[in-house]
Protein backbone atom coordinates (compact mmCIF):
# COMPACT_ATOMS: atom_id res chain seq x y z
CA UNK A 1 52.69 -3.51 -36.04
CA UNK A 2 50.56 -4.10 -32.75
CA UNK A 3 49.74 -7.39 -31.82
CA UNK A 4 47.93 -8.39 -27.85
CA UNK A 5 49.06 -5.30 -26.54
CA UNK A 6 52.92 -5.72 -27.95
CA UNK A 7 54.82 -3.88 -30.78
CA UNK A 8 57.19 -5.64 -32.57
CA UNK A 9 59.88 -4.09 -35.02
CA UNK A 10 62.40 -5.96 -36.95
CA UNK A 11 65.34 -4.78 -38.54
CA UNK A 12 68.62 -6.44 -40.13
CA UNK A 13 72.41 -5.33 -38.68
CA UNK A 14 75.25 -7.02 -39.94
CA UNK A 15 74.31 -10.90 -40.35
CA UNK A 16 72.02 -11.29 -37.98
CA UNK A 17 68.27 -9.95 -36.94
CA UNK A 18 67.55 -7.86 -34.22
CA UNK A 19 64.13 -7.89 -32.47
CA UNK A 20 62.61 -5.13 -30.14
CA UNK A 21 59.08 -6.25 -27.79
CA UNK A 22 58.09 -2.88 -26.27
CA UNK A 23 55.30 -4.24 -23.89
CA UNK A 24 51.62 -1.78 -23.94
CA UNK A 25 49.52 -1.19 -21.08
CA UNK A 26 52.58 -1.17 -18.20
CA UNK A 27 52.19 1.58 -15.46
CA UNK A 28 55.45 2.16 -13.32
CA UNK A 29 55.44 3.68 -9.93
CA UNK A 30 58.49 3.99 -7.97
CA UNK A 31 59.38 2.36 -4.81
CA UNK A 32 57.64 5.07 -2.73
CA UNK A 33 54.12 5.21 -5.21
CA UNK A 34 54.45 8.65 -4.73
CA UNK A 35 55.15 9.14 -8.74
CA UNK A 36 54.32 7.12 -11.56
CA UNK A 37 53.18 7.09 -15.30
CA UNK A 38 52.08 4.53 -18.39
CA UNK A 39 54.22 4.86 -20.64
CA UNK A 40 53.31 3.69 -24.02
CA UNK A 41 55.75 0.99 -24.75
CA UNK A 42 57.82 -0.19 -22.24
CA UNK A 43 61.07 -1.98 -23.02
CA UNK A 44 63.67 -4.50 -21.27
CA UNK A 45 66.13 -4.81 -23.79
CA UNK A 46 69.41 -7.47 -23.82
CA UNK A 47 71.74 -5.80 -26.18
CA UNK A 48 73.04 -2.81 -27.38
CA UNK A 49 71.68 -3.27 -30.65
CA UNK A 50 68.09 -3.19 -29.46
CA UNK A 51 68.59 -0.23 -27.95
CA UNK A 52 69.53 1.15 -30.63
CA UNK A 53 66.43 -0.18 -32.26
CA UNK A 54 64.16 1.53 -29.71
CA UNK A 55 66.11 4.78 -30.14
CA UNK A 56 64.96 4.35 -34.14
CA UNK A 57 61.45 3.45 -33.41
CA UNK A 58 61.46 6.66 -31.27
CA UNK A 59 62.76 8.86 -33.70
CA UNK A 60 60.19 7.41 -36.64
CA UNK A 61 57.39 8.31 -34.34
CA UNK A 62 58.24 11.56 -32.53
CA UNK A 63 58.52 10.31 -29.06
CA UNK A 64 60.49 10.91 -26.36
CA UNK A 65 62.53 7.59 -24.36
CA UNK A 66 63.28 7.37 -20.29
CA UNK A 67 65.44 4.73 -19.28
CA UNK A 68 64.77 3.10 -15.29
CA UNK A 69 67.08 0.73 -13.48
CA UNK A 70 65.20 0.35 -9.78
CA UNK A 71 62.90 2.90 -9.56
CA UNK A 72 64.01 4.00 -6.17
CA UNK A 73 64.00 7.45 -7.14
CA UNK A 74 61.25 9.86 -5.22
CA UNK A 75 60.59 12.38 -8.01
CA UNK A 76 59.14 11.62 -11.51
CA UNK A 77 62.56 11.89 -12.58
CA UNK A 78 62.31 8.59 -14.79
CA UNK A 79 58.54 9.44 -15.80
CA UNK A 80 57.57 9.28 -19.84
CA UNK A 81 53.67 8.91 -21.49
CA UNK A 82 56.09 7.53 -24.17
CA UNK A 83 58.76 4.76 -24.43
CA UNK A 84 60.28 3.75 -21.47
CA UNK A 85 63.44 1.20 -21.29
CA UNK A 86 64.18 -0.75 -18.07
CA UNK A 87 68.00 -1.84 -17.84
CA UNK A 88 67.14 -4.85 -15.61
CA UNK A 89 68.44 -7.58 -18.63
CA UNK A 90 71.66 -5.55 -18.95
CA UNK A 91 73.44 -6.54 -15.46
CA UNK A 92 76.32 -7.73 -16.16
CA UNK A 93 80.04 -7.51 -14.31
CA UNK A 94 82.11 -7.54 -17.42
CA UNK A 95 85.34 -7.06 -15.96
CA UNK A 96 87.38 -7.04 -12.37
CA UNK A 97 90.95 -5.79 -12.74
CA UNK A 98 91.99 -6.50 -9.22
CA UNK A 99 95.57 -4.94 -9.70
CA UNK A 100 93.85 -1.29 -10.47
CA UNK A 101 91.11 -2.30 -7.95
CA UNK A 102 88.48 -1.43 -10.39
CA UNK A 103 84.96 -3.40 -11.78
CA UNK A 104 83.39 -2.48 -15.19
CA UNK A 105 79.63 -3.38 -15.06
CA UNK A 106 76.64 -3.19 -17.37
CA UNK A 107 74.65 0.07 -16.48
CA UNK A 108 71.45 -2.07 -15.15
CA UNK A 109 73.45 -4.06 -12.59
CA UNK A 110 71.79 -3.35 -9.09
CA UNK A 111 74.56 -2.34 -6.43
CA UNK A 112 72.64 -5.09 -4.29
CA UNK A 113 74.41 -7.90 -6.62
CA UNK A 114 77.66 -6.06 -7.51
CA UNK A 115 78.48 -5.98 -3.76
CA UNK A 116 78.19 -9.60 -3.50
CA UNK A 117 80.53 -10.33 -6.81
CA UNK A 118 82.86 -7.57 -5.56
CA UNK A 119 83.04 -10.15 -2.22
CA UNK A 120 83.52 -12.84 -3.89
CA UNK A 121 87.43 -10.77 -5.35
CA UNK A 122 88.24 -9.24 -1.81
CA UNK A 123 86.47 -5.49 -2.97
CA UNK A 124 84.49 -2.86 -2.04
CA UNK A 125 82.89 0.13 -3.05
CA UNK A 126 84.58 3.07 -1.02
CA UNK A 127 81.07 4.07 0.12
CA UNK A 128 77.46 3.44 -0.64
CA UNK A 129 73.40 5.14 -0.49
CA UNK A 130 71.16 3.95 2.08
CA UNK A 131 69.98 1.41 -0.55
CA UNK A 132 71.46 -1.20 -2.97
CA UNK A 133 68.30 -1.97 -4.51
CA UNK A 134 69.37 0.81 -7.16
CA UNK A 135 70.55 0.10 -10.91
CA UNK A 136 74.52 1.55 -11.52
CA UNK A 137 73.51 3.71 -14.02
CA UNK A 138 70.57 5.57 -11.99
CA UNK A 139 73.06 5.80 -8.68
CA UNK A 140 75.32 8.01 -10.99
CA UNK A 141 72.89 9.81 -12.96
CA UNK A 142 71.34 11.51 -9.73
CA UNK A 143 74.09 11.76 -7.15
CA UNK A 144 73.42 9.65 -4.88
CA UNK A 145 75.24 10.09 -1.67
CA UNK A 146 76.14 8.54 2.20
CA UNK A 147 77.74 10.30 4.95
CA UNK A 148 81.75 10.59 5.40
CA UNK A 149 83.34 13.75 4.95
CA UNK A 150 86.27 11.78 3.60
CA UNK A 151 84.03 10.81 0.82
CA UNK A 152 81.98 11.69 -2.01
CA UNK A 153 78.88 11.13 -3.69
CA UNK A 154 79.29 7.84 -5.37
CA UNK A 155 79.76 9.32 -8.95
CA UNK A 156 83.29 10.62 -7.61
CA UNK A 157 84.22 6.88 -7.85
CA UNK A 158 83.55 6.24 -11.08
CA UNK A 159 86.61 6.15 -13.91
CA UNK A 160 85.15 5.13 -17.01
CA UNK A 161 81.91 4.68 -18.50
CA UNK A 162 80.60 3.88 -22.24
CA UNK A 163 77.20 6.31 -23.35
CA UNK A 164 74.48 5.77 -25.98
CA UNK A 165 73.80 9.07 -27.61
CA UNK A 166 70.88 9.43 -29.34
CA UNK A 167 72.47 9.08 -32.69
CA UNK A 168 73.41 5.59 -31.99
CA UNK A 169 76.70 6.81 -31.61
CA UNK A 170 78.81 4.86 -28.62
CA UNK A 171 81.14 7.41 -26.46
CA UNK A 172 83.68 5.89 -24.43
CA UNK A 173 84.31 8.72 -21.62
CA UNK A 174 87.10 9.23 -18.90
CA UNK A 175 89.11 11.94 -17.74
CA UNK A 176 91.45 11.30 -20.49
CA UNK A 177 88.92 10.66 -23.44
CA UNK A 178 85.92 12.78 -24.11
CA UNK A 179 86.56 14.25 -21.03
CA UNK A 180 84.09 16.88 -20.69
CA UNK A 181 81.17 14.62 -21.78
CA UNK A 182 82.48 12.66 -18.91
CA UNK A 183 82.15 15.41 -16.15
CA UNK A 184 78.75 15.85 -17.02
CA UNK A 185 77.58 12.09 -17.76
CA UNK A 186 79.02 11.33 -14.51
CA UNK A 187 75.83 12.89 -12.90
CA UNK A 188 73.84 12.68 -15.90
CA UNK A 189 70.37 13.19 -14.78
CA UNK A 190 69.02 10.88 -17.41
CA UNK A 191 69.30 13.28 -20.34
CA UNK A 192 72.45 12.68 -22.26
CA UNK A 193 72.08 9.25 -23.44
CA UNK A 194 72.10 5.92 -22.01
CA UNK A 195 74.91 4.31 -19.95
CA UNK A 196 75.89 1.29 -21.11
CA UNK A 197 78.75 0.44 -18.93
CA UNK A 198 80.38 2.11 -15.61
CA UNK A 199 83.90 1.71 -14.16
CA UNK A 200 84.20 2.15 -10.91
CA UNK A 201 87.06 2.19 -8.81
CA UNK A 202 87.00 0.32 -5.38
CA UNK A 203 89.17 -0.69 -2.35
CA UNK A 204 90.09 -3.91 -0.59
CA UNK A 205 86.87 -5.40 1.10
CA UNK A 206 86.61 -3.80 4.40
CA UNK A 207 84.52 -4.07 7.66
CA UNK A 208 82.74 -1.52 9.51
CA UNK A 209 81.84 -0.68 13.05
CA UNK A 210 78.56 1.14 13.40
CA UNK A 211 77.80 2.89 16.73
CA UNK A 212 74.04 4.30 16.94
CA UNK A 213 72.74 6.89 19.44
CA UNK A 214 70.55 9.51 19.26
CA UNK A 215 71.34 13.23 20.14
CA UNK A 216 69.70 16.26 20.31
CA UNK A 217 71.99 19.67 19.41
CA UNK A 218 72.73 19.92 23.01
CA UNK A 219 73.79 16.73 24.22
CA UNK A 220 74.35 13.06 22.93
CA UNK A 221 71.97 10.97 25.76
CA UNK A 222 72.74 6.93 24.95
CA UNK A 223 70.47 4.54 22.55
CA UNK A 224 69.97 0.98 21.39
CA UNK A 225 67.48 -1.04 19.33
CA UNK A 226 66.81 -4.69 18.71
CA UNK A 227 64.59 -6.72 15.86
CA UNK A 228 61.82 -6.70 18.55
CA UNK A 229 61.53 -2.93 18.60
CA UNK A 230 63.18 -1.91 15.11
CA UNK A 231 60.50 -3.99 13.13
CA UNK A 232 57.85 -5.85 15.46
CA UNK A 233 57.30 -2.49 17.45
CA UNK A 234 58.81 0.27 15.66
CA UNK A 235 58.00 -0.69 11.96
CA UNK A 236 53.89 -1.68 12.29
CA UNK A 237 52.94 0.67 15.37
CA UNK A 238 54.39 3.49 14.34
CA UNK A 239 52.89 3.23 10.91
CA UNK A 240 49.88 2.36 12.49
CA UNK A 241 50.22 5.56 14.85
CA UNK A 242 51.16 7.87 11.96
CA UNK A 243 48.06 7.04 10.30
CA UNK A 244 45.98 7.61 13.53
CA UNK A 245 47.39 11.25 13.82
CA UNK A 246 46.18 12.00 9.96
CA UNK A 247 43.01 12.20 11.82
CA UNK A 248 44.45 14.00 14.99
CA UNK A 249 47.53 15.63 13.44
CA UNK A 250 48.63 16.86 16.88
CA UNK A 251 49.38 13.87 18.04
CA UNK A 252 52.73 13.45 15.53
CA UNK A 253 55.16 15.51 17.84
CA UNK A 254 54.22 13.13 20.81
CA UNK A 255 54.65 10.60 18.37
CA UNK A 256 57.99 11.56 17.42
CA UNK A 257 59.66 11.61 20.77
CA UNK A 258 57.79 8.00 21.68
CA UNK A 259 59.38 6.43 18.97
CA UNK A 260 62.76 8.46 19.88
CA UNK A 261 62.70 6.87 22.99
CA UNK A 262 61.73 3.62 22.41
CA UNK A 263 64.44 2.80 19.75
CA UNK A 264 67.33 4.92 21.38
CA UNK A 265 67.18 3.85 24.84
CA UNK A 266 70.93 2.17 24.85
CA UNK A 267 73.96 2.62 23.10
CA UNK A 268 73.94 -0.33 20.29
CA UNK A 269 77.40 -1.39 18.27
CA UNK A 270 77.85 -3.07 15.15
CA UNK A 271 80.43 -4.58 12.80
CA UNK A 272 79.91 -6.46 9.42
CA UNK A 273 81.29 -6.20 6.24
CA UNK A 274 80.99 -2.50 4.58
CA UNK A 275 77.62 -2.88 2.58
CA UNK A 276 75.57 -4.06 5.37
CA UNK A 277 76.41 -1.51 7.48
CA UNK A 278 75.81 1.22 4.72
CA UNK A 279 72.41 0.29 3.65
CA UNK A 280 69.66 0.26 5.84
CA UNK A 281 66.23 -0.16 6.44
CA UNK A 282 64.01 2.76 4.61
CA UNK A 283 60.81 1.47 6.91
CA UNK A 284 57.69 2.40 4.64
CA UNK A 285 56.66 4.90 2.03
CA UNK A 286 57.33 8.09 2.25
CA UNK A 287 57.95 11.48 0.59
CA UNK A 288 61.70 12.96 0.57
CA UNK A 289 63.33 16.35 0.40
CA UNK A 290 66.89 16.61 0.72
CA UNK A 291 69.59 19.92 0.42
CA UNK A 292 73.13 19.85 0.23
CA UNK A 293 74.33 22.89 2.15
CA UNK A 294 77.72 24.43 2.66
CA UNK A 295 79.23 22.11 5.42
CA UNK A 296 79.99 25.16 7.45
CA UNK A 297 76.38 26.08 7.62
CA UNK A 298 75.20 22.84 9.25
CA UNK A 299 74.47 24.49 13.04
CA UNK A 300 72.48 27.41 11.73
CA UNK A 301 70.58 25.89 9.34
CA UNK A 302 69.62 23.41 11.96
CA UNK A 303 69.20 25.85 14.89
CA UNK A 304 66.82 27.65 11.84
CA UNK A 305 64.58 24.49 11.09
CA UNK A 306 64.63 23.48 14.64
CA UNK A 307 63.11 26.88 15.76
CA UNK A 308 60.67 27.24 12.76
CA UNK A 309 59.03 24.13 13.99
CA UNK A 310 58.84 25.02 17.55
CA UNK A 311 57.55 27.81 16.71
CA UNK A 312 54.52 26.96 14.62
CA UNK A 313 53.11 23.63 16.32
CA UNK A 314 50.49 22.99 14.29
CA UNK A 315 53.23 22.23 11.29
CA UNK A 316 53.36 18.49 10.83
CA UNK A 317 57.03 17.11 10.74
CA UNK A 318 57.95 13.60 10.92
CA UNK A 319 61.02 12.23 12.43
CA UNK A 320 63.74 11.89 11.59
CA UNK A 321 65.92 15.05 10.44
CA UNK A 322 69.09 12.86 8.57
CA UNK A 323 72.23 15.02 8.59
CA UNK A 324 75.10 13.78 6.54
CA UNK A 325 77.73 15.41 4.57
CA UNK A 326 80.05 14.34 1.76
CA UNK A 327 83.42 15.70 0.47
CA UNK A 328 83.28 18.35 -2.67
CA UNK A 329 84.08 17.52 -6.09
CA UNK A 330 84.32 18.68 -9.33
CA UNK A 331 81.18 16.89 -11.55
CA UNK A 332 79.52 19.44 -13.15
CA UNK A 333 76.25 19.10 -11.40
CA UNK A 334 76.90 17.93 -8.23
CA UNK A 335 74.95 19.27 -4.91
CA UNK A 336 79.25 19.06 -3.38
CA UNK A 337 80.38 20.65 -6.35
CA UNK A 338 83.85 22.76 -5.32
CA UNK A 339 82.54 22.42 -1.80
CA UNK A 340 82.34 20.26 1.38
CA UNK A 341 78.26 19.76 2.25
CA UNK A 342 76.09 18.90 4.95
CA UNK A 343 73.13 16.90 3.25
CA UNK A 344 69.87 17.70 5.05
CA UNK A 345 67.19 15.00 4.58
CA UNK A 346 63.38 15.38 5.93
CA UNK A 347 60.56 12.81 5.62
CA UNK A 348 56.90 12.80 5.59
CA UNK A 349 55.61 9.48 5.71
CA UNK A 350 52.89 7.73 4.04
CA UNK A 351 51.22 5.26 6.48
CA UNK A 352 49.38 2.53 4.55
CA UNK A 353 49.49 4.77 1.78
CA UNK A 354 47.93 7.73 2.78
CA UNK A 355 49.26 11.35 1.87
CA UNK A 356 49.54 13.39 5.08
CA UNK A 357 49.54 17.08 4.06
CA UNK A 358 53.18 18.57 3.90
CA UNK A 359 53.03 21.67 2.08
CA UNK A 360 54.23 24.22 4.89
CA UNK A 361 56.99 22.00 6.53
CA UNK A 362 58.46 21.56 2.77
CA UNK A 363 58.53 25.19 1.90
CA UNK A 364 60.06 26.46 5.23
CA UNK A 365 62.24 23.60 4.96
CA UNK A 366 63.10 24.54 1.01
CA UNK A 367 63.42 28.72 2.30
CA UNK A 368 65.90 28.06 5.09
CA UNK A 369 67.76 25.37 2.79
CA UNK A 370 67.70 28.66 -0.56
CA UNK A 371 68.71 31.24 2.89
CA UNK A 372 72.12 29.07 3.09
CA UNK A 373 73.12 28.34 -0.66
CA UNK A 374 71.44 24.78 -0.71
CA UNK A 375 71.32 22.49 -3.84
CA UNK A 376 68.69 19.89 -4.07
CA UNK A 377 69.27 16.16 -4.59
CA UNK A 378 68.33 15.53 -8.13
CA UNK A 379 66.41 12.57 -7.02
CA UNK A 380 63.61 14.26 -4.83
CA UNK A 381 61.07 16.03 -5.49
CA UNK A 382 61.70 20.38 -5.21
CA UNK A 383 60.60 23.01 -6.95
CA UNK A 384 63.47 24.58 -8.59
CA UNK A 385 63.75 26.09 -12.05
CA UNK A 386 66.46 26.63 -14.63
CA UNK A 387 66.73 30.40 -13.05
CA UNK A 388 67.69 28.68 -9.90
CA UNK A 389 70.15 26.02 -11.43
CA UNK A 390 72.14 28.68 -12.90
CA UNK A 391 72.59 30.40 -9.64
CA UNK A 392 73.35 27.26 -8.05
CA UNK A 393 76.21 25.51 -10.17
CA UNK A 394 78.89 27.78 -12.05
CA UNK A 395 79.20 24.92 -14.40
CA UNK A 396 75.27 24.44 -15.34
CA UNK A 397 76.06 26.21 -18.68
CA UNK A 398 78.10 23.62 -19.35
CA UNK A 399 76.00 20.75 -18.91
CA UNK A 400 73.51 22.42 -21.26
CA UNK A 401 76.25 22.62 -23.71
CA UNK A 402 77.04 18.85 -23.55
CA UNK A 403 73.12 17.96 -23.24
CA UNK A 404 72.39 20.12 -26.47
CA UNK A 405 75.23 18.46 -28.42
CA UNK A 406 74.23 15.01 -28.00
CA UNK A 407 70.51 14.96 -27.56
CA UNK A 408 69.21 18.37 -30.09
CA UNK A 409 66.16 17.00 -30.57
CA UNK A 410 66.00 16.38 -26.76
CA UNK A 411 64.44 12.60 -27.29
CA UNK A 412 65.82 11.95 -23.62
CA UNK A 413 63.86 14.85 -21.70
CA UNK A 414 60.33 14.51 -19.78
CA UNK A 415 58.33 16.68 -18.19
CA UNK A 416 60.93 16.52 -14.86
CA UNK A 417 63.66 17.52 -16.93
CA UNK A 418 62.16 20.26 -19.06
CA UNK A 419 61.68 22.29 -15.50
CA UNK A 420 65.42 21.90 -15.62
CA UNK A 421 66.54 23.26 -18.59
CA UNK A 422 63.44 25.08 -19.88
């Protein structure tokens, strides 16, 4: 029944009555407003059991359901015209066993407030993204990574978690109990269910000591920065430069090496505890791409892009080119899967909103990362098909196993994910 833009459904379980407000009329962008959709109802459930509920509703009327936590993702990865839930009500720490050094959370817990309550017990996560802003469930479901070849992406440390299927059925998954549903929902792309709960495993807190300077491939000259140049100077004139060369688009490479300069002009050290060294400022909007490569291909696929732009000048490339790399695992879809990679990140940014036309840089960048066996982060936006997947990752057959098994009717697939698997 619809009522001021609201849909109510009411249901009794057990002894007690369980009430579902799916809220009309929402439109969702993610943090970059580079993708976005209206879905028809959107949810923020509290409980399992109206989760459930929506997963009914869904089923009665043929739609399809995407579940969000922060929306940080740069893709329409979490896009649906249909029913969308947002995890933000389900945040809960549940548990801290600090003699296994381990935290079981609610799936819609942002990283941002688990690192503080981790703190407060003496523990860490072993590594985190760039941002905290990002909802437990969503970090593992696309892969998200850091840098530290002693490390992996951050669904390597997770032990346990509890899934939703779309029966209503709850799995509880490790590598001792449905353990093959667990190597897949550990980077679960959104598609097998929801995540109620994630166990991760963490370390005594722990400091860090940052050291910044810039290099080129050459030689590693010195560099600093300070709030006056990081923010007053380099956050508002360089977006306000960026937009001045849309108009004049060759003015971007003398951008570039301005702004290299003028932020990297001393050596700068650092040392706080582990998560504020780990995240850091993403300045403003922007569109992403970023490869996983074999780590062993890091030079030439640098020398490579580093070459294509130099020699085509009237290709537009922002700054900066973020190399990290991450240790291999075994998780079914992982860009490290059964190898060591060098993660390869460009940027085109998106001064005061504005598009600036990227088309060329992102499909030399895209050809060079195919030329050396790249995989792309299942966040960002590429342009990979199912033909591609299945030359990328010996285990995508898999996957498509599990996915079929628990979601036939595929209620948890969108438009993103039909590219996938389709």
């Amino acid at each position: 029944m619809g009522c001021g833009g609201r849909h109510l459904l009411s249901s009794a379980l057990a002894l007690f009555m369980v009430q579902v407000h799916g809220q009309g009329g929402v439109k969702f962008q993610n943090w970059a407003k580079t993708y976005g959709c209206s879905p028809e109802l959107y949810f923020q459930p509290t409980s399992v059991e109206e989760i459930r509920e929506i997963l009914d509703m869904a089923r009665q009327r043929n739609k399809r359901v995407k579940v969000v936590g922060g929306g940080h993702s740069p893709s329409d990865i979490a896009c649906t015209d249909d029913f969308m839930i947002q995890m933000g009500k389900m945040n809960r720490v549940l548990k801290v066993d600090k003699e296994k050094q381990q935290v079981t959370v609610e799936g819609g817990i942002f990283l941002s407030d688990l690192n503080v309550e981790l703190s407060k017990h003496g523990l860490a996560l072993a590594n985190l993204g760039a941002v905290s802003e990002v909802a437990a469930a969503g970090v593992i479901g696309t892969g998200t990574h850091n840098t530290g070849i002693k490390h992996g992406i951050l669904p390597t440390q997770v032990v346990a978690l509890t899934l939703l299927t779309a029966s209503g059925e709850i799995l509880e998954c490790s590598e001792s109990i449905n353990a093959d549903i667990f190597q897949a929902a550990r980077l679960h792309l959104g598609c097998l269910g929801v995540v109620l709960t994630v166990t991760f495993q963490c370390m005594p807190q722990f400091n860090l000591h940052e050291v910044t300077f810039p290099s080129t491939l050459t030689e590693p000259p010195l560099s600093s920065a300070s709030w006056l140049w990081d923010y007053a100077v380099g956050y508002y004139l360089l977006e306000f430069l960026l937009w001045i060369s849309t108009f004049v688009p060759s003015l971007v490479s003398w951008i570039n090496r301005f702004f290299f300069w003028l932020l990297f002009s001393s050596r700068v050290e650092n040392i706080a505890i582990s998560y504020k060294i780990f995240n850091y400022e993403c300045r403003f909007k922007q569109h992403v791409q970023d490869w996983a490569i074999p780590i062993e291909k890091t030079k030439e696929a640098l020398l490579e892009l580093k070459a294509a732009l130099e020699n085509n000048p009237k290709m537009v490339a922002h700054y900066p080119v973020e190399v990290r790399f991450a240790r291999g695992d075994d998780i079914w879809l992982s860009p490290c899967f059964q190898r060591d990679s060098c993660y390869m990140n460009i940027i085109m940014y998106r001064p005061y909103g504005k598009n600036v036309p990227r088309l060329n840089y992102w499909l030399t960048y895209e050809g060079i990362m195919k030329k050396y066996g790249g995989r792309p982060h299942w966040a960002k936006a590429h342009s990979c098909t199912r033909k591609d997947f299945e030359k990328m990752y010996p285990a995508f057959s898999k996957f498509c196993s599990v996915r079929e098994k628990l979601d036939p009717t595929g209620i948890f697939l969108n438009a993103y994910l039909e590219k996938v698997f389709y």
